[in-house]
Protein backbone atom coordinates (compact mmCIF):
# COMPACT_ATOMS: atom_id res chain seq x y z
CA UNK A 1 28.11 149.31 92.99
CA UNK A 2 31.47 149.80 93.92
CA UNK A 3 32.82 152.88 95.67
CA UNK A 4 34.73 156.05 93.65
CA UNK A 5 37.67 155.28 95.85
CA UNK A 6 37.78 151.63 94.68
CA UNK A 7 36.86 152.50 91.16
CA UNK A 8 39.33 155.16 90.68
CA UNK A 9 42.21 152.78 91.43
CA UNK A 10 41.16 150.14 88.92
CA UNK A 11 41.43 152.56 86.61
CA UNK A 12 45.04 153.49 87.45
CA UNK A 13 46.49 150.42 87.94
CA UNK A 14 46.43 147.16 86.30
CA UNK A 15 47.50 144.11 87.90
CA UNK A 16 50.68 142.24 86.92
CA UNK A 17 51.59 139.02 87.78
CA UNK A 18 53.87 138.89 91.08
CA UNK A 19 57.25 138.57 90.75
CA UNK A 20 57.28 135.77 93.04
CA UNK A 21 55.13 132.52 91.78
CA UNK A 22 55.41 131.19 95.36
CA UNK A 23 52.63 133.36 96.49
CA UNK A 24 50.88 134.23 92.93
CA UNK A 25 48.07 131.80 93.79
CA UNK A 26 47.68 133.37 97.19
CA UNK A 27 47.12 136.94 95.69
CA UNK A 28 45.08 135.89 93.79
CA UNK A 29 42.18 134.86 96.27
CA UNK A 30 39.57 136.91 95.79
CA UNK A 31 38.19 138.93 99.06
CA UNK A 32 35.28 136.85 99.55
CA UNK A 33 37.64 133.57 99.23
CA UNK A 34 39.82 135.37 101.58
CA UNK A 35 36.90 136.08 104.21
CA UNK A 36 35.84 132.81 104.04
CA UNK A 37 39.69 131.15 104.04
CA UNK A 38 39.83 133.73 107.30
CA UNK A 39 36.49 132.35 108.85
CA UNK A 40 37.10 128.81 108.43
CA UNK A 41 41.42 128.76 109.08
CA UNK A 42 42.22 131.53 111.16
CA UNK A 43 39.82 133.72 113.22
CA UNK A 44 38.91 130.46 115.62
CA UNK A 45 42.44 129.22 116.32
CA UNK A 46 45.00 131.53 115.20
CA UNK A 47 43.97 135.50 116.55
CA UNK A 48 45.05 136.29 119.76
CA UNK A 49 45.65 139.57 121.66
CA UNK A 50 48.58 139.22 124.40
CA UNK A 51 47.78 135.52 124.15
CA UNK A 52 43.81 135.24 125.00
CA UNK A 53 42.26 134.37 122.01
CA UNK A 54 39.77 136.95 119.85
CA UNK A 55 37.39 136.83 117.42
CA UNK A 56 37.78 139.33 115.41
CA UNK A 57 38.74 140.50 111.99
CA UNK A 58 42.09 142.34 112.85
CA UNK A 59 41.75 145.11 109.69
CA UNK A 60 38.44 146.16 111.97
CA UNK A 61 40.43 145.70 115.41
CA UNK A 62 42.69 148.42 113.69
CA UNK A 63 39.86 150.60 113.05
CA UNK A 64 39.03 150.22 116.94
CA UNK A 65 42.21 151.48 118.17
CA UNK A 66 41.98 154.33 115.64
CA UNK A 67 38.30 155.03 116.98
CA UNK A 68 39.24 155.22 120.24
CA UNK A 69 41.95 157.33 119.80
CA UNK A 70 40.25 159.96 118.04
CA UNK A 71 36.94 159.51 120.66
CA UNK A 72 39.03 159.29 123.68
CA UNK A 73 35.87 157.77 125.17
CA UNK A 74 35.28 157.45 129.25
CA UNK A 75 33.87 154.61 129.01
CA UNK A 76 33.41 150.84 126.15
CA UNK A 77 30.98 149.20 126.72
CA UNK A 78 31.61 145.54 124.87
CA UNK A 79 28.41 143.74 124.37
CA UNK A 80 29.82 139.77 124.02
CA UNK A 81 33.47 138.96 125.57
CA UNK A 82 34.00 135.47 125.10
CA UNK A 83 37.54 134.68 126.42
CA UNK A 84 38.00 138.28 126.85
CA UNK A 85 40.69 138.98 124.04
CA UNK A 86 39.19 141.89 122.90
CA UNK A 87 38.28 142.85 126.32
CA UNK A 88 41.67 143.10 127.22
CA UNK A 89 42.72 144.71 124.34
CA UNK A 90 40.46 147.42 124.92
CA UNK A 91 41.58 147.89 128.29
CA UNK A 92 45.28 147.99 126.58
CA UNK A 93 44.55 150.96 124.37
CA UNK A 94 42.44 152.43 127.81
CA UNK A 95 46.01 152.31 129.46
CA UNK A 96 48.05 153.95 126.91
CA UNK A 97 45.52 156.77 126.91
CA UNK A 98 45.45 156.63 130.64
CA UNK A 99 41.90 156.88 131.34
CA UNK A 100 38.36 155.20 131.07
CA UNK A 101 36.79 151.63 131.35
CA UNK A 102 35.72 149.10 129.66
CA UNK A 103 31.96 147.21 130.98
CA UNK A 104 32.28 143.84 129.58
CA UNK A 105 28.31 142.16 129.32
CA UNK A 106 28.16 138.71 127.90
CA UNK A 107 26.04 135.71 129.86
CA UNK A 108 28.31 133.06 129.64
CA UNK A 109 31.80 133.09 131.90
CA UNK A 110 33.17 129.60 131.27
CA UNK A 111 35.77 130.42 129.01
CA UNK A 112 36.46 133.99 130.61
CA UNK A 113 39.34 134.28 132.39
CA UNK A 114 40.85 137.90 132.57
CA UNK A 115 40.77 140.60 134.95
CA UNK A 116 41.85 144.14 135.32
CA UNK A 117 41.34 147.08 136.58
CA UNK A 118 39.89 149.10 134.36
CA UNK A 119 36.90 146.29 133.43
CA UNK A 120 33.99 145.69 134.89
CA UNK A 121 32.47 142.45 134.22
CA UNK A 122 28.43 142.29 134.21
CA UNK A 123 27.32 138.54 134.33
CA UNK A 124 23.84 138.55 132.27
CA UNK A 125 21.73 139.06 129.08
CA UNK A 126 22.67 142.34 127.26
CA UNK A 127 18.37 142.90 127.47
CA UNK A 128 18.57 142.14 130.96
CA UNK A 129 16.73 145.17 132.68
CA UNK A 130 19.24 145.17 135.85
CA UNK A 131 22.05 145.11 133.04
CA UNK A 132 20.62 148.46 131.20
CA UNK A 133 20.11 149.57 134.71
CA UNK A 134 23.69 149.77 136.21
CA UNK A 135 25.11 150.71 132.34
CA UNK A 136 22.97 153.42 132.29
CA UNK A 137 24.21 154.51 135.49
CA UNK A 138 27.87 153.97 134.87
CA UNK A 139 27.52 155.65 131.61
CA UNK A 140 25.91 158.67 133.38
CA UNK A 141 27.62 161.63 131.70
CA UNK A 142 30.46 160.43 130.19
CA UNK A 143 32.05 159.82 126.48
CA UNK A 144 30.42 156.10 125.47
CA UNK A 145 31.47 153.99 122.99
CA UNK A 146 29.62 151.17 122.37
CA UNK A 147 30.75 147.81 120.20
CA UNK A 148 28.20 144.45 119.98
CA UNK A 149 29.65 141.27 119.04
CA UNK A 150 27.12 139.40 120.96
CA UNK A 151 23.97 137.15 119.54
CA UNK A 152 24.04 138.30 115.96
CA UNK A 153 20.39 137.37 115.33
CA UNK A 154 18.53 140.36 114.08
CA UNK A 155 16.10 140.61 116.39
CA UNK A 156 18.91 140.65 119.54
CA UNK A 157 21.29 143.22 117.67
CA UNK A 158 18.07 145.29 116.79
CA UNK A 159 16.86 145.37 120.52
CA UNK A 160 20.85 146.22 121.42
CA UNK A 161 20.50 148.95 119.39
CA UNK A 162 17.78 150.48 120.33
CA UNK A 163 19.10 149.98 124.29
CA UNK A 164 22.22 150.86 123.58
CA UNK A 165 22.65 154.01 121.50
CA UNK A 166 21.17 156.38 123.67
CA UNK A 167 24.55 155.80 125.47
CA UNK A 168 26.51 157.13 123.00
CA UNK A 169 28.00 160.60 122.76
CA UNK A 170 28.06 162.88 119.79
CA UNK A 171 30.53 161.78 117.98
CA UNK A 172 31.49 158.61 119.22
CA UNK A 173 30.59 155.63 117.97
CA UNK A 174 27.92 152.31 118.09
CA UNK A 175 29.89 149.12 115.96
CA UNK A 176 27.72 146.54 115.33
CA UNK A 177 29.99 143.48 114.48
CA UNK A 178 29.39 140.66 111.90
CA UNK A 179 26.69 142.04 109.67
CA UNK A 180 28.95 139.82 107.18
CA UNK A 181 26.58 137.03 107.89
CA UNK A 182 24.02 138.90 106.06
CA UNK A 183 25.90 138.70 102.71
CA UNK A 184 27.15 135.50 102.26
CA UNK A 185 24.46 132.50 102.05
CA UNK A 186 24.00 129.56 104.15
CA UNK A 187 26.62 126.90 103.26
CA UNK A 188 29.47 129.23 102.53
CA UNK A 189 30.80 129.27 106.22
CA UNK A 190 30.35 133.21 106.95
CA UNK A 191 26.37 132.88 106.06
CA UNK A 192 23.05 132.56 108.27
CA UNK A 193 20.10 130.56 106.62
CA UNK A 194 17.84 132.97 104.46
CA UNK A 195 15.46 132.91 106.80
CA UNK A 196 17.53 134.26 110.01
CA UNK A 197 18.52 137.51 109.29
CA UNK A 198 21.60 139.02 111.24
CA UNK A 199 23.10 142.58 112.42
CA UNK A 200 23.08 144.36 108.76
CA UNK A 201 19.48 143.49 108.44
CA UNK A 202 19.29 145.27 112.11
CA UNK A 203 21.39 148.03 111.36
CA UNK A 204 19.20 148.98 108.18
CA UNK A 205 15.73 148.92 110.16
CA UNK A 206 17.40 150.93 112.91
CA UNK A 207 18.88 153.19 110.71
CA UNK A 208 15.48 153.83 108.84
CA UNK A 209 14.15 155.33 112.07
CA UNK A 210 17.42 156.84 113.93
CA UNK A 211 18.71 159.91 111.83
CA UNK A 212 21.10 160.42 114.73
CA UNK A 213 23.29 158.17 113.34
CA UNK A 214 25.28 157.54 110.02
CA UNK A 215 26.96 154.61 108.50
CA UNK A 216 30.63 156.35 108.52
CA UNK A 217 32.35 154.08 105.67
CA UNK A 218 35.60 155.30 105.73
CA UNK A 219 35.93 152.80 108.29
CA UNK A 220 35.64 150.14 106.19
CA UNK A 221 38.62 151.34 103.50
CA UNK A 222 40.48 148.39 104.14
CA UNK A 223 37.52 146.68 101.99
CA UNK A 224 38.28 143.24 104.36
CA UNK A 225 35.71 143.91 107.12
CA UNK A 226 33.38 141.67 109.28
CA UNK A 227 31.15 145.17 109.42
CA UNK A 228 29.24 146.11 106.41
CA UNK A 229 27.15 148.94 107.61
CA UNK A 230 28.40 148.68 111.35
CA UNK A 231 30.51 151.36 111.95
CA UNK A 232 27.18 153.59 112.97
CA UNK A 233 28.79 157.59 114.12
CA UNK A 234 26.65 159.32 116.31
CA UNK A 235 25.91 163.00 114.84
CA UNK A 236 23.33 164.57 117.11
């Protein structure tokens, strides 16, 4: 079912065709052509933050900045870095606000090359118990916000969950990432197999049990998001 917002502007505006044929055909990609256009052409080779390369939908990495703004957190903790674009991105917006860190977990190090002073890089599993140890501690009393773009398999984003959210503050947020995977079907190039479900599966057991937090889908106005159900707001 669509949402009212969505609904209300079909019903106020019809579409024309473009002035412009050059780029008719391009408009007229439907969002789940554009996702997968986006998955397959772009998000690999093509997104970069200051020149380190990120995965990442940039709609949601708008969303972040607008996040963090508003939560002026202490403290991200970024569960999955890869070649640290987004790592230093977050550390970006941390400088601009002129406070807080970023703890960057992720196992793997080969294609991470990035410092700066406001990260601090944690070599291991995201389940690791020394891991959840010295996050726990750095998290000690301050404004967390938490973001996993790590293994997407259910059962890893359901244990981050559970591990993870009791470090976030009222009103901050968890994101889980890439719960997309969960919609599209094996084959289409944004899909798991039926039989390996992802984050959205994880975020809908965890949210069955964990009344603290609330899907908070105004995040997700810009309709092209890699987070169905994974912008999870902390409300007691």
């Amino acid at each position: 079912m669509l949402p009212d917002f969505i609904k209300e502007f079909l019903n106020k505006y019809t579409a024309k065709p473009l002035r412009r044929k050059l780029y008719q055909e391009r408009y007229n990609l439907s969002l789940r052509d554009w996702l997968i256009y986006h998955q397959k052409e772009v998000v690999f080779d093509q997104v970069k933050w200051m020149g380190v390369p990120v995965w990442k939908n940039v709609l949601d990495a708008w969303i972040y900045q607008e996040i963090i703004y508003e939560v002026q957190p202490d403290v991200i903790v970024e569960i999955g870095s890869r070649y640290g674009g987004s790592t230093k991105y977050f550390a970006n917006l941390l400088d601009i606000l002129d406070k807080g860190m970023v703890i960057s977990i992720d196992p793997y190090r080969e294609d991470y090359n990035f410092t700066h002073k406001r990260v601090k890089v944690l070599t291991g599993k995201s389940s690791d118990l020394d891991i959840l140890a010295e996050v726990e501690d750095l998290c000690c009393d301050k404004g967390v916000f938490v973001i996993q773009d790590g293994d997407h398999s259910k059962t890893q984003a359901l244990e981050d969950l559970e591990n993870y959210s009791k470090f976030v503050s009222i009103g901050s947020y968890f994101i889980m990432e890439d719960g997309i995977v969960d919609l599209f079907h094996d084959g289409d190039g944004l899909g798991f197999k039926k039989d390996n479900p992802g984050p959205l599966e994880a975020v809908e057991d965890f949210l069955s049990r964990n009344p603290n937090f609330a899907v908070d889908s105004t995040r997700e106005r810009y309709l092209l998001t890699y987070n169905p159900k994974g912008f999870l707001k902390r409300i007691s």
